[in-house]
Protein backbone atom coordinates (compact mmCIF):
# COMPACT_ATOMS: atom_id res chain seq x y z
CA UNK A 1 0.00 0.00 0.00
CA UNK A 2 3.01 2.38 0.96
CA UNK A 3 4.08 2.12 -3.08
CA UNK A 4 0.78 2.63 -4.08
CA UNK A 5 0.52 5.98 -2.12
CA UNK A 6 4.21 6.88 -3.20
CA UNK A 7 3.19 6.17 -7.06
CA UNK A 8 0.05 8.93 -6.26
CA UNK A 9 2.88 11.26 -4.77
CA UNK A 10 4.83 10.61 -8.21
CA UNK A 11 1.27 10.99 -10.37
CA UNK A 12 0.29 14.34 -8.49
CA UNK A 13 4.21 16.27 -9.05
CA UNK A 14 2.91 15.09 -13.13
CA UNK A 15 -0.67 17.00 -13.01
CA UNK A 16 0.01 20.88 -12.87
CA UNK A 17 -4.12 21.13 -12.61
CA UNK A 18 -4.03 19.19 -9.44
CA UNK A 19 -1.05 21.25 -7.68
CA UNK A 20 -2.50 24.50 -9.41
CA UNK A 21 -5.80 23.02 -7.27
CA UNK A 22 -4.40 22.27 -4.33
CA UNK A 23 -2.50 25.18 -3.66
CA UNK A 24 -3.71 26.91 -0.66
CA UNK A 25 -3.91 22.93 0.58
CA UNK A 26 -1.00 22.41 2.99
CA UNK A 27 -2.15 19.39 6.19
CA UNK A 28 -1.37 15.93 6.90
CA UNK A 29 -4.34 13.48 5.80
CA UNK A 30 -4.31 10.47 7.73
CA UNK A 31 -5.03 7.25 5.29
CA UNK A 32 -6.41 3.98 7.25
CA UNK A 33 -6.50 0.74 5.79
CA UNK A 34 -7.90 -2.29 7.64
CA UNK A 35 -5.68 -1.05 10.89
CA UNK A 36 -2.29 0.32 8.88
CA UNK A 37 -2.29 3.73 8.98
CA UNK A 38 -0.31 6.16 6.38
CA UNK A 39 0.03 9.52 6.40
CA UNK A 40 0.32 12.17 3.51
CA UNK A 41 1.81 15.65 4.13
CA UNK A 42 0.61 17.81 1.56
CA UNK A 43 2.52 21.43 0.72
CA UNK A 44 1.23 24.12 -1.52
CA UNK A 45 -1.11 21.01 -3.64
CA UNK A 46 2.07 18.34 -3.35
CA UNK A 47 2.77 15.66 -1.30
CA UNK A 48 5.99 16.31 0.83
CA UNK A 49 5.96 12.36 2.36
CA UNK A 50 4.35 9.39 2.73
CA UNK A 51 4.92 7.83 6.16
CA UNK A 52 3.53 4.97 7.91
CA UNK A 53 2.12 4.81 11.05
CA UNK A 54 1.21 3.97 13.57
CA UNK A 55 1.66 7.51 15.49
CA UNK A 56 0.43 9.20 18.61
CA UNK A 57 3.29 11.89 17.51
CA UNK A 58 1.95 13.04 13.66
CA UNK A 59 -0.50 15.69 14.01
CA UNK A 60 -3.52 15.12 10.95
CA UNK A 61 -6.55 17.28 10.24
CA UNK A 62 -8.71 14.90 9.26
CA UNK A 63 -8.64 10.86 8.68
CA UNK A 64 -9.81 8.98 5.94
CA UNK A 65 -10.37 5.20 7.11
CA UNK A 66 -11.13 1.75 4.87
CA UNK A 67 -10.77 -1.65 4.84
CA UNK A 68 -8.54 -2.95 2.21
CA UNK A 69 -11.28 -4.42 0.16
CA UNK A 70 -13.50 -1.41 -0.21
CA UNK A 71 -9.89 0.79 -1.41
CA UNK A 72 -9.37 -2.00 -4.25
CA UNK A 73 -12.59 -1.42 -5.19
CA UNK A 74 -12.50 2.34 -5.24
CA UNK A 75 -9.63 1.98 -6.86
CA UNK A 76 -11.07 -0.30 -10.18
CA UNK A 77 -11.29 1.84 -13.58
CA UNK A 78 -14.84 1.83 -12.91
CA UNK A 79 -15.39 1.15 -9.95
CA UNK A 80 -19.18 0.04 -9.20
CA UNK A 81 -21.99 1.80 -7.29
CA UNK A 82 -20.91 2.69 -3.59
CA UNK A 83 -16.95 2.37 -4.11
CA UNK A 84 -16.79 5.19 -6.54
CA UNK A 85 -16.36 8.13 -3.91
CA UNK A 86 -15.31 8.68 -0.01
CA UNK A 87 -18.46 9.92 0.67
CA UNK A 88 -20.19 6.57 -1.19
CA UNK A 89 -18.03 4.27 1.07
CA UNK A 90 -19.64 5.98 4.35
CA UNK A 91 -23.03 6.21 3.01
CA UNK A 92 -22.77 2.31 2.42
CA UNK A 93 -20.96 1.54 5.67
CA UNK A 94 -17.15 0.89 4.23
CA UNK A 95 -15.20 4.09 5.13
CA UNK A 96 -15.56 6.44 7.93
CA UNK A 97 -13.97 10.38 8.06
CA UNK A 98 -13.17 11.89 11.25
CA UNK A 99 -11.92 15.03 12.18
CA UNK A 100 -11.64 18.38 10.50
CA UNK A 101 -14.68 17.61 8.23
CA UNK A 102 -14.75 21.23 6.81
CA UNK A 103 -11.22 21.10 5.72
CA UNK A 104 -11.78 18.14 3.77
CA UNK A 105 -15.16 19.64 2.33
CA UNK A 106 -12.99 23.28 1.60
CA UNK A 107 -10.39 20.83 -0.77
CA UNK A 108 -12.67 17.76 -1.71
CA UNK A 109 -11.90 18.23 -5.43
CA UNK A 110 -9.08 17.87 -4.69
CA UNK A 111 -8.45 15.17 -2.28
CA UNK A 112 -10.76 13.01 -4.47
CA UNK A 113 -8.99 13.80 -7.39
CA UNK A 114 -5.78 12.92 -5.85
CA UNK A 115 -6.76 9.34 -4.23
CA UNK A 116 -8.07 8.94 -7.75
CA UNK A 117 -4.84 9.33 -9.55
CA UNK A 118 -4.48 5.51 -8.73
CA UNK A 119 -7.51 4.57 -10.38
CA UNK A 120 -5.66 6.18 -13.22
CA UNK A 121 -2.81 3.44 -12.77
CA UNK A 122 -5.71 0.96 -12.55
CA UNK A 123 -6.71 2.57 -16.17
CA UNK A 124 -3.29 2.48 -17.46
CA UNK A 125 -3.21 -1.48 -16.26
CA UNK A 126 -6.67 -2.05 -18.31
């Protein structure tokens, strides 16, 4: 999972849009999945690092949380009804957000668009 998150690191220096979009976007997101925990310290729209947890001592804003399952599915080229957005995997019981909800609402373009770059590797694998 840690290679998948640094490929999406890789993806998002390659898309100008999504740095142009995540500009004034500068926290650390934590990522849980099925217990491991990962977290992604965004600059200025870019991901600085990729670390895995767990840890009591990284500071996040808000937490994005999965089971491995439900990510593989969000992650398919087309991904089917439920899986194909954070906010379907908590209406449908396989994700959960906590924390600084209105952060994540202020840059949910582009957060989505960035967990999404690898669905474009899932494209790419098509």
């Amino acid at each position: 999972m840690l290679e998948t998150f640094k490929q999406i690191q890789t993806r998002l220096d390659a898309t100008p849009h999504l740095i142009r979009l995540g500009r004034l976007f500068s926290e650390t997101v934590l990522i849980e999945i099925g217990g491991d925990e990962y977290y992604l310290t965004f600059e200025k729209g870019r991901i600085l690092s990729v670390a895995e947890g767990p840890s009591r001592k990284t500071p996040w804003r808000f937490a994005l949380r999965t089971d491995a399952e439900a990510l593989g599915k969000f992650w398919q080229a087309r991904p089917e009804p439920g899986f194909h957005d954070i906010f379907g995997l908590v209406k449908i019981g396989r994700g959960r957000i906590d924390g600084d909800i209105l952060s994540l609402v202020k840059n949910l373009r582009f957060i989505k668009e960035v967990l999404g770059l690898a669905r474009a590797e899932q494209e790419l694998a098509a």
